[in-house]
C-alpha atoms as a PDB file:
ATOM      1  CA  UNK A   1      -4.483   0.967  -6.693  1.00  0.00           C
ATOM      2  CA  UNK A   2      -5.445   3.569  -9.219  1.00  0.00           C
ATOM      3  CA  UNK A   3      -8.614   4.795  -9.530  1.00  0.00           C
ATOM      4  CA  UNK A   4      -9.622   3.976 -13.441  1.00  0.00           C
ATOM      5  CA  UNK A   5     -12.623   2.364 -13.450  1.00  0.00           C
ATOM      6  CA  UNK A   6     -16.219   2.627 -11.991  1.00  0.00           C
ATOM      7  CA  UNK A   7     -19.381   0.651 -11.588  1.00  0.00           C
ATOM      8  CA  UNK A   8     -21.581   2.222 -13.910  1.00  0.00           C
ATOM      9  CA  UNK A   9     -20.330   2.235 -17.566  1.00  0.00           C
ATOM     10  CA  UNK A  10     -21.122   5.731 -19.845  1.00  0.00           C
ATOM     11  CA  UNK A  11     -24.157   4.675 -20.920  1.00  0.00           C
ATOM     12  CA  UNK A  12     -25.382   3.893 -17.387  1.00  0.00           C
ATOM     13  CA  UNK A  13     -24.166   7.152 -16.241  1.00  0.00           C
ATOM     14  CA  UNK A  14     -26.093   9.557 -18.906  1.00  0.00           C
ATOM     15  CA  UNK A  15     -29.477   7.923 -18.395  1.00  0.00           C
ATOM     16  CA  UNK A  16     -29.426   8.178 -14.396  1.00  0.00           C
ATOM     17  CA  UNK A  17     -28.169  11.697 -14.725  1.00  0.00           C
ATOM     18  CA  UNK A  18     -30.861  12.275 -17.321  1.00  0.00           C
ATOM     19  CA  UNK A  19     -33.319  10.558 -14.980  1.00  0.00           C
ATOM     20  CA  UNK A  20     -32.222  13.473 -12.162  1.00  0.00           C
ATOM     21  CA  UNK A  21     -31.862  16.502 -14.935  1.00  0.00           C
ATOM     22  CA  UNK A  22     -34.017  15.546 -17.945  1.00  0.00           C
ATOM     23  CA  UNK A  23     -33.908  19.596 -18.863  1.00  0.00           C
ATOM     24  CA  UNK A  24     -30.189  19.336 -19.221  1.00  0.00           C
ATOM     25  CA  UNK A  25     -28.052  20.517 -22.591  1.00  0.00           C
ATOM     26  CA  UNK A  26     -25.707  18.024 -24.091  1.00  0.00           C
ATOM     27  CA  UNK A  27     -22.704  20.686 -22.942  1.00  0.00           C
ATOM     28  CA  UNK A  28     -23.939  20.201 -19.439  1.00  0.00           C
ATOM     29  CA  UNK A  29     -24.141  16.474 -19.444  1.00  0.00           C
ATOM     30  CA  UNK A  30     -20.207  16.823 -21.044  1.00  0.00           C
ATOM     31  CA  UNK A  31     -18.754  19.228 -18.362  1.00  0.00           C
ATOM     32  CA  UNK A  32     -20.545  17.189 -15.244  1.00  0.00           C
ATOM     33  CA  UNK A  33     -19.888  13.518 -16.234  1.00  0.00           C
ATOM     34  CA  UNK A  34     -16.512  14.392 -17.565  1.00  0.00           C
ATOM     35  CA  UNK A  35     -17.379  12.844 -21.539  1.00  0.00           C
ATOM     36  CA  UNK A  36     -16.749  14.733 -24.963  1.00  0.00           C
ATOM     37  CA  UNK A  37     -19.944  16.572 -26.328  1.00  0.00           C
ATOM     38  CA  UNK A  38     -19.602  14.179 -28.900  1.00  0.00           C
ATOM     39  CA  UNK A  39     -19.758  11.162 -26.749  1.00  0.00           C
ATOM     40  CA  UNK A  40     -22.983  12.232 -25.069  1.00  0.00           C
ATOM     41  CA  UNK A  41     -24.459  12.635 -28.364  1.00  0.00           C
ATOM     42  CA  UNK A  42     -24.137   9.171 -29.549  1.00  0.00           C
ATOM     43  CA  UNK A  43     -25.076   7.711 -25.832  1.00  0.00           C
ATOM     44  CA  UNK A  44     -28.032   9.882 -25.924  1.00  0.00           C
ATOM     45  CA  UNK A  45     -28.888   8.074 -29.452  1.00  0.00           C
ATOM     46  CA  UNK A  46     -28.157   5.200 -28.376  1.00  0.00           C
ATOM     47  CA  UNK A  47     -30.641   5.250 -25.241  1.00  0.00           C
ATOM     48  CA  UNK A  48     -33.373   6.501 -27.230  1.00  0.00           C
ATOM     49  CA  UNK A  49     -32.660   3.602 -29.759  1.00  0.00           C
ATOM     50  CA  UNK A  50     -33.049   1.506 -27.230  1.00  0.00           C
ATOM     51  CA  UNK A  51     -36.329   3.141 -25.640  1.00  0.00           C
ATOM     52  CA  UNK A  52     -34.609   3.692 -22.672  1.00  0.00           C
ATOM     53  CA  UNK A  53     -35.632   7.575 -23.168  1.00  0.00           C
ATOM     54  CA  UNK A  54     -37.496  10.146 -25.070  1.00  0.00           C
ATOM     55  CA  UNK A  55     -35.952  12.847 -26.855  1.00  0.00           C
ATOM     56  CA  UNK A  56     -38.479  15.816 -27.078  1.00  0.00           C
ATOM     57  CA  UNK A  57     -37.769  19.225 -29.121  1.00  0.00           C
ATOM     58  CA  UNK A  58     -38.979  22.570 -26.648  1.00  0.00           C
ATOM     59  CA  UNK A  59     -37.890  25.623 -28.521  1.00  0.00           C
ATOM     60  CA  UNK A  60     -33.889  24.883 -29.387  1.00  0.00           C
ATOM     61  CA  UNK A  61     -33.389  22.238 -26.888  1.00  0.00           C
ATOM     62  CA  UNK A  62     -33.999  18.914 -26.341  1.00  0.00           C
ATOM     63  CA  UNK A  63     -35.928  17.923 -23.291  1.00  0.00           C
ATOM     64  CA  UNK A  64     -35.437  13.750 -22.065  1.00  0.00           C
ATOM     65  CA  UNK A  65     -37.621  11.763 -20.306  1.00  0.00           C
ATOM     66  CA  UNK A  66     -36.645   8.529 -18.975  1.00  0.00           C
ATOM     67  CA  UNK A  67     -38.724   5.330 -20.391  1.00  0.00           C
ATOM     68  CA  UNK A  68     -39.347   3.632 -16.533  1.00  0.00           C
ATOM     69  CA  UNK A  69     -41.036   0.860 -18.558  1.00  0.00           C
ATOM     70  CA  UNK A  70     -37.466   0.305 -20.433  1.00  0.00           C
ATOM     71  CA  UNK A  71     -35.656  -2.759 -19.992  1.00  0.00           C
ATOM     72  CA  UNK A  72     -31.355  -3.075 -19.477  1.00  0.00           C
ATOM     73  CA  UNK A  73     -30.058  -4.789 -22.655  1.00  0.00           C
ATOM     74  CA  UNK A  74     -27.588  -7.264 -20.164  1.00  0.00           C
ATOM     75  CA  UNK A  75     -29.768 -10.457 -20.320  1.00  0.00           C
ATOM     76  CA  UNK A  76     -28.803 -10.397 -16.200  1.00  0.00           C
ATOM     77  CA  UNK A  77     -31.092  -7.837 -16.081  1.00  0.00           C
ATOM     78  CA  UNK A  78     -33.194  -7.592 -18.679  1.00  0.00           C
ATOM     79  CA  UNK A  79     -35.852  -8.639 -16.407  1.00  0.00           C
ATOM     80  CA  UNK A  80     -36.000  -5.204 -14.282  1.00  0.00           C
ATOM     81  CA  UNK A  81     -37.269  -2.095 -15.865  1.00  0.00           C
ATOM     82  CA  UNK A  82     -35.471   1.176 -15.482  1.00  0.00           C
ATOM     83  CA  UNK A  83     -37.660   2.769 -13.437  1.00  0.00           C
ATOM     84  CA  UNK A  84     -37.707  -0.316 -10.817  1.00  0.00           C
ATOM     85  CA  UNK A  85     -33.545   0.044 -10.787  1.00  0.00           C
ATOM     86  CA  UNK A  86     -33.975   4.050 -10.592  1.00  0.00           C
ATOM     87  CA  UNK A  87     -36.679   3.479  -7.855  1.00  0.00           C
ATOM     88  CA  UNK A  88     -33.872   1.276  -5.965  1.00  0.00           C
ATOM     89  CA  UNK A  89     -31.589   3.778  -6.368  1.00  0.00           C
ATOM     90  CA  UNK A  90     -33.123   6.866  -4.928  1.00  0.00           C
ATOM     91  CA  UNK A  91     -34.559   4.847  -2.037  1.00  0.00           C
ATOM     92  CA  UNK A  92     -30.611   4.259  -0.929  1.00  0.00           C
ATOM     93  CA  UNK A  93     -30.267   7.839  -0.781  1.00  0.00           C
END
């Protein structure tokens, strides 16, 4: 069985790591979730399209912030918030 696929789609991925490391750079984000530079830019849009986060300016870098009062897109769960499912997920740890 090879090992292609996982749970948690991109998008999924880059707004729990942002919810753990909101001071990280969009090189950071590449080299740990394994995504082009350019592919974390347009999630990162994306999510703050969405309202899933904030995108702040602090000097030359961006600083994110989670929206916990954001809602998943996936009508299946468009009835939790994000900071309910991030809440879930940290009390599994």
């Amino acid at each position: 069985m090879s090992a292609t696929w996982t749970l948690t789609a991109s998008h999924g991925i880059v707004l729990f790591y942002l919810a753990a490391r909101p001071e990280s750079t969009i090189r950071e984000m590449s080299e740990e979730l394994d995504l082009t530079q350019r592919r974390i830019a347009q999630i990162v849009h994306d999510l703050a399209e969405a309202n899933l986060i904030k995108v702040t300016r602090s000097g030359r870098r961006n600083l994110y912030r989670v929206n916990p009062e954001g809602h998943f897109r996936h009508p299946t769960l468009s009835h939790i918030t994000v900071g309910r499912f991030i809440e879930a997920l940290q009390s599994v740890e």
